[in-house]
C-alpha atoms as a PDB file:
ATOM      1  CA  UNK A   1       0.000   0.000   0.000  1.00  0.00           C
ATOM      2  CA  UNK A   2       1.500   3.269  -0.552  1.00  0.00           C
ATOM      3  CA  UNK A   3       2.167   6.285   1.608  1.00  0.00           C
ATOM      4  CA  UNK A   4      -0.222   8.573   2.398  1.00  0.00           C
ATOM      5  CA  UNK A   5       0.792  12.403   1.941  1.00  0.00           C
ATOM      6  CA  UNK A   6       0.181  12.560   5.634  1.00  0.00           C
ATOM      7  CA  UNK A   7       2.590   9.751   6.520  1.00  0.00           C
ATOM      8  CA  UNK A   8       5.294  11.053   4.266  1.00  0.00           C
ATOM      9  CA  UNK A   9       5.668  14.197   5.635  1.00  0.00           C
ATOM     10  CA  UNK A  10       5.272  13.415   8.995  1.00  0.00           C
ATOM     11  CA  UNK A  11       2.243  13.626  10.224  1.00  0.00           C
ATOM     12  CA  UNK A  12       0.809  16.588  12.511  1.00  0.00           C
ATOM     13  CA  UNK A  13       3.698  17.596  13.960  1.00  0.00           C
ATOM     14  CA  UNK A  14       4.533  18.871  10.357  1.00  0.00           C
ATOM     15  CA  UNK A  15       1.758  19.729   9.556  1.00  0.00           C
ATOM     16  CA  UNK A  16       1.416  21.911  12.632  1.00  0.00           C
ATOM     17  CA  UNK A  17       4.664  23.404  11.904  1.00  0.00           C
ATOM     18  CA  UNK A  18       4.315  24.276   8.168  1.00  0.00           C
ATOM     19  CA  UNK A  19       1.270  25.887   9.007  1.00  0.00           C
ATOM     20  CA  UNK A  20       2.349  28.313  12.116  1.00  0.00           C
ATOM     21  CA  UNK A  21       5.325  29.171   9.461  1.00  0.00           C
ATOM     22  CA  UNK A  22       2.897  30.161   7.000  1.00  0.00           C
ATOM     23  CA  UNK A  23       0.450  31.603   8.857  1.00  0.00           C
ATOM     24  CA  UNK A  24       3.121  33.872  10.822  1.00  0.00           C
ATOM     25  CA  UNK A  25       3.956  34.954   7.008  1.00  0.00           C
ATOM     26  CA  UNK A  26      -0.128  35.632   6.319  1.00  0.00           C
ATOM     27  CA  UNK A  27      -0.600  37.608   9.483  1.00  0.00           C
ATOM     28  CA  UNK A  28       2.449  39.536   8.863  1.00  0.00           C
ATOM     29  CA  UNK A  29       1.488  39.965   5.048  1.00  0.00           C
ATOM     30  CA  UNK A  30       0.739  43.665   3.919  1.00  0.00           C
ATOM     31  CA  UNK A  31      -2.494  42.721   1.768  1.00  0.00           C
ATOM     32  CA  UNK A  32      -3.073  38.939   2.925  1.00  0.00           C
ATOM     33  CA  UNK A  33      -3.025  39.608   6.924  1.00  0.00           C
ATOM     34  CA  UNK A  34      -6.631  41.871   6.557  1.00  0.00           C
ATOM     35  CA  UNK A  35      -8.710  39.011   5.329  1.00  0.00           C
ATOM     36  CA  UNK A  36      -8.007  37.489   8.727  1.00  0.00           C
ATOM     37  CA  UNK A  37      -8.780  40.507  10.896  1.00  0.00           C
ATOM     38  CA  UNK A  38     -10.559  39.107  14.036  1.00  0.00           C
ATOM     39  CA  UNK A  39      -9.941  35.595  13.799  1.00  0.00           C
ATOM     40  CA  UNK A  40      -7.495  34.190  16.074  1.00  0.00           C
ATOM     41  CA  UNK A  41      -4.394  32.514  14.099  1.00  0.00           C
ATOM     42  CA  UNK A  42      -3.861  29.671  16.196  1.00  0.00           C
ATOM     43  CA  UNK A  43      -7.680  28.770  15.475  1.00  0.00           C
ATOM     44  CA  UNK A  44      -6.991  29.385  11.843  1.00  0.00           C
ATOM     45  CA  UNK A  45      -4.043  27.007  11.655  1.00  0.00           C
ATOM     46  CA  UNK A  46      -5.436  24.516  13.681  1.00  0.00           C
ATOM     47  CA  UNK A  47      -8.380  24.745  10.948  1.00  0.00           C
ATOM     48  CA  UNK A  48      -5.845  24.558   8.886  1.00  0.00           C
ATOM     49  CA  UNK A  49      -4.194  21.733   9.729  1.00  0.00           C
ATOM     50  CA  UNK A  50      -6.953  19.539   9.931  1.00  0.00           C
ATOM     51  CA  UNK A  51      -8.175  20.337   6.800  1.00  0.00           C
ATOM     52  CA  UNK A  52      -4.822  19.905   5.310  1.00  0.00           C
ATOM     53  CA  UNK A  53      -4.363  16.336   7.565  1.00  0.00           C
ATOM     54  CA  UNK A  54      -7.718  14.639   6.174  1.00  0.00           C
ATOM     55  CA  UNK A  55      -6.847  15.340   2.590  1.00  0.00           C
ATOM     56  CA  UNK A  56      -3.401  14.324   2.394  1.00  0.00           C
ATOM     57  CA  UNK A  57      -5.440  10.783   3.782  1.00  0.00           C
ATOM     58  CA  UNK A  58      -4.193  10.927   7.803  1.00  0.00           C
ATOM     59  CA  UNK A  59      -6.923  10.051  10.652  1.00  0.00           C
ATOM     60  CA  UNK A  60      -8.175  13.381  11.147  1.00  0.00           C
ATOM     61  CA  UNK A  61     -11.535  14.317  10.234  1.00  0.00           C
ATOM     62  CA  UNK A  62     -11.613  18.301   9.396  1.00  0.00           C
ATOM     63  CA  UNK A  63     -15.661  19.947  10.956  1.00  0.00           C
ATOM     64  CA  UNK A  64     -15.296  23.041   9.358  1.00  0.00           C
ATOM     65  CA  UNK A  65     -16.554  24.242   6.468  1.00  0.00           C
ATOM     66  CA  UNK A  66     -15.863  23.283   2.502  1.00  0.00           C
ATOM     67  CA  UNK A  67     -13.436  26.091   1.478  1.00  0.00           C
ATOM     68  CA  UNK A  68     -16.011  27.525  -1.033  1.00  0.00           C
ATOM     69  CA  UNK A  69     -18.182  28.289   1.742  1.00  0.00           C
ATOM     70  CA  UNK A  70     -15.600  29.004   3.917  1.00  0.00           C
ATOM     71  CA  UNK A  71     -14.181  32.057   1.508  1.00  0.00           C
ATOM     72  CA  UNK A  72     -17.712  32.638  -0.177  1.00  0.00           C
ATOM     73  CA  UNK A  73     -17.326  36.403   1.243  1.00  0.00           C
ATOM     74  CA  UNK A  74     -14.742  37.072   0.701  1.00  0.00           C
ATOM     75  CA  UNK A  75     -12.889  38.942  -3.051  1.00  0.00           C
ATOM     76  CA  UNK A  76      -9.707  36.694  -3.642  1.00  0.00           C
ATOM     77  CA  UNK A  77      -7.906  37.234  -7.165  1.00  0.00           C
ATOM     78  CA  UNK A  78      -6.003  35.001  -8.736  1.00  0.00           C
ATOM     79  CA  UNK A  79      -3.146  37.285  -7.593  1.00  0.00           C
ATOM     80  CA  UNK A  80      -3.964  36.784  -4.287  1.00  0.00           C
ATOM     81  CA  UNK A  81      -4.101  33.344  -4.405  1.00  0.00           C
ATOM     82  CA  UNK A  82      -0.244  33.066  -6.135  1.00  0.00           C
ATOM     83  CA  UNK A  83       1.257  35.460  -2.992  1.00  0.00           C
ATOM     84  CA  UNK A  84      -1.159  32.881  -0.727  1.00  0.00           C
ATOM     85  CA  UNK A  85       0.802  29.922  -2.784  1.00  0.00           C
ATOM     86  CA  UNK A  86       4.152  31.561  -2.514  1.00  0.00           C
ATOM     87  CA  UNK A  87       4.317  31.775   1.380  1.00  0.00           C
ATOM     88  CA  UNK A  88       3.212  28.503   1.264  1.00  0.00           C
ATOM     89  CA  UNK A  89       6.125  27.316  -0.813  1.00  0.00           C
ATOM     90  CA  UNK A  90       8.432  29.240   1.306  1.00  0.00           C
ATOM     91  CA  UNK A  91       7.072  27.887   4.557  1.00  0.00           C
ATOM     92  CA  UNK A  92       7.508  24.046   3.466  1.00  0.00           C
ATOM     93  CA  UNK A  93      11.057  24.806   2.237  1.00  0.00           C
ATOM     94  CA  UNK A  94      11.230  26.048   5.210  1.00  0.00           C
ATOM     95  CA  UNK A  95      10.184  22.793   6.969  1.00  0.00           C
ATOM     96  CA  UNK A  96      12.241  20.549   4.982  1.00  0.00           C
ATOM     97  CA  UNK A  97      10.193  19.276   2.750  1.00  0.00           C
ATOM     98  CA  UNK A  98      11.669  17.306  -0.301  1.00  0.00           C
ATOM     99  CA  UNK A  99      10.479  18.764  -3.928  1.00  0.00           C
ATOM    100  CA  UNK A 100       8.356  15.631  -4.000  1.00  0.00           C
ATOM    101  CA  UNK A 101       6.864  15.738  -0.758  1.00  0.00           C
ATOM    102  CA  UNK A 102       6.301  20.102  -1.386  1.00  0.00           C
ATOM    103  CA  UNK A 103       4.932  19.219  -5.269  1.00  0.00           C
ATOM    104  CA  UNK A 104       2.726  16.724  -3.691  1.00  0.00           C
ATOM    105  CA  UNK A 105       1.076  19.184  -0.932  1.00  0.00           C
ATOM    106  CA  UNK A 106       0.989  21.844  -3.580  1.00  0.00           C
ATOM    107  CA  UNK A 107      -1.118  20.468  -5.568  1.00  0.00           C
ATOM    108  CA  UNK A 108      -3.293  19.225  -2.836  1.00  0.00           C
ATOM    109  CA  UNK A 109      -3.797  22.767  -1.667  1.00  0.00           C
ATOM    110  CA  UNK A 110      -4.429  23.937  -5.585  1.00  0.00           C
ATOM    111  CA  UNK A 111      -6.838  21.700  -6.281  1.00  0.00           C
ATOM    112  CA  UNK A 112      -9.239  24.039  -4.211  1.00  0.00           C
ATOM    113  CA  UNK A 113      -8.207  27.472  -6.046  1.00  0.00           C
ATOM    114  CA  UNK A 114     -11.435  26.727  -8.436  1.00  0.00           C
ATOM    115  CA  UNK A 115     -13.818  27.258  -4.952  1.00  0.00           C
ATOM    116  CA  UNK A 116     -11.543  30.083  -3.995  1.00  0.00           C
ATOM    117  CA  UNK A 117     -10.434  32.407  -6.790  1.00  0.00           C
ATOM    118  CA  UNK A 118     -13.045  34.244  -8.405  1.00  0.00           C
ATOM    119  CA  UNK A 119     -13.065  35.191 -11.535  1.00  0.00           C
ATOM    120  CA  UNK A 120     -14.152  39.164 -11.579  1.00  0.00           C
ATOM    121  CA  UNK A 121     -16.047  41.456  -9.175  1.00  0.00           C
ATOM    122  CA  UNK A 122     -18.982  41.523 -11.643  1.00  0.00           C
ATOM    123  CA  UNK A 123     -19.235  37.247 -10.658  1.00  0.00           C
ATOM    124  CA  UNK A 124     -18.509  37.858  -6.917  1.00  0.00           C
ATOM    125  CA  UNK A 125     -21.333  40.068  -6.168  1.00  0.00           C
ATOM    126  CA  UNK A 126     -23.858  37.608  -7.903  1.00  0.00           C
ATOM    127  CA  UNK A 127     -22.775  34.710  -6.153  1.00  0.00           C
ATOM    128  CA  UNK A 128     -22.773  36.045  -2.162  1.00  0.00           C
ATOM    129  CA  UNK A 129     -25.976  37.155  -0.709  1.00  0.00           C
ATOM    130  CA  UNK A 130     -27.414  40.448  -0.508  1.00  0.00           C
ATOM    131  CA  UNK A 131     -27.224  40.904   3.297  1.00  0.00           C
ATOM    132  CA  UNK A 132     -23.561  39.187   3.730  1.00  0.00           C
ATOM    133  CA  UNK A 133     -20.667  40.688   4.754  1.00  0.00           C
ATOM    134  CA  UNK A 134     -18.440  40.903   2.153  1.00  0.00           C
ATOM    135  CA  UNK A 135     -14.554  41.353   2.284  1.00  0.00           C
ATOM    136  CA  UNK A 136     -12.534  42.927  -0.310  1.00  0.00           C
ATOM    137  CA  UNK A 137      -9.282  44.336   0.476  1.00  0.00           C
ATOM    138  CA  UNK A 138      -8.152  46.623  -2.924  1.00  0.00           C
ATOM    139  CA  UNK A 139      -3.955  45.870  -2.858  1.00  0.00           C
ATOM    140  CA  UNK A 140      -2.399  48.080  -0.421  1.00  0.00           C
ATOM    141  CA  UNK A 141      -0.681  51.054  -2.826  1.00  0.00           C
ATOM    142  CA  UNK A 142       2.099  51.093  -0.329  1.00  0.00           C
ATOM    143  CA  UNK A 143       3.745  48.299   1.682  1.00  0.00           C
END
C-alpha cells in the first residue's frame, strides 16, 4: 500500500509546523493579513491543519466548512491566491520538505483554487448574498 501524503511528511507535527510558518507569514502579510482581521491565528491554523491532515489521507476528520463556503465572502484574485501559494512554498522549504513531498502538498492545496479564486467582481457580487458581509481588500498602494 502506498504512503499517504500525511505519513510522508510526517504527520501533525509537520503539519502543525508548516502551518504556524505560513500563517506567521499571512498575518504579517501587507495585503493577505486583513482578510483574517478578528480571527485568532492559532484557530486558523489549527483549521488549517486539519483540513490539510484529512486530505493528504491521515486520521483526522476536518468539521469546518468546505473552502467555497468558507471564503464565499470574501474577493480573492487570482493574484492573491499566487502570494497565498508563494508563502506557502516558502514555509515548506522552510520545513524541509523534499520537492516531491512540497509538489505533492501543492497540488493538494491547488486543487481548491477553483472554490476560492473568483473570476471578476462583476461574478462575486452575484454569487454572495445580498445581506452578507463581504470582504474585499483593494492591494495596499504602499507596503
Amino acid at each position: 500500500m502506498k504512503q499517504s501524503l500525511f505519513d510522508a511528511v510526517g504527520g501533525l507535527p509537520t503539519l502543525q509546523k508548516v502551518h504556524k510558518l505560513f500563517y506567521d507569514k499571512v498575518y504579517a502579510h501587507y495585503w493577505l493579513k486583513h482578510f483574517f482581521n478578528g480571527h485568532s491565528q492559532q484557530s486558523i491554523e489549527n483549521r488549517q491543519t486539519s483540513f490539510m491532515a484529512e486530505k493528504m489521507g491521515g486520521p483526522v476528520k476536518y468539521m469546518g466548512k468546505h473552502p467555497k463556503m468558507a471564503h464565499r465572502h470574501m474577493y480573492i484574485t487570482q493574484e492573491l491566491f499566487e502570494l497565498r501559494r508563494e508563502l506557502l512554498k516558502e514555509s515548506l522549504k522552510e520545513a524541509d520538505l523534499t520537492d516531491e513531498l512540497m509538489e505533492r502538498w501543492l497540488r493538494i492545496d491547488s486543487a481548491f483554487m477553483g472554490q476560492i479564486v473568483k473570476e471578476s467582481i462583476e461574478s462575486f457580487y452575484k454569487t454572495t448574498w445580498k445581506y452578507e458581509k463581504r470582504i474585499i481588500i483593494p492591494k495596499p498602494k504602499h507596503h
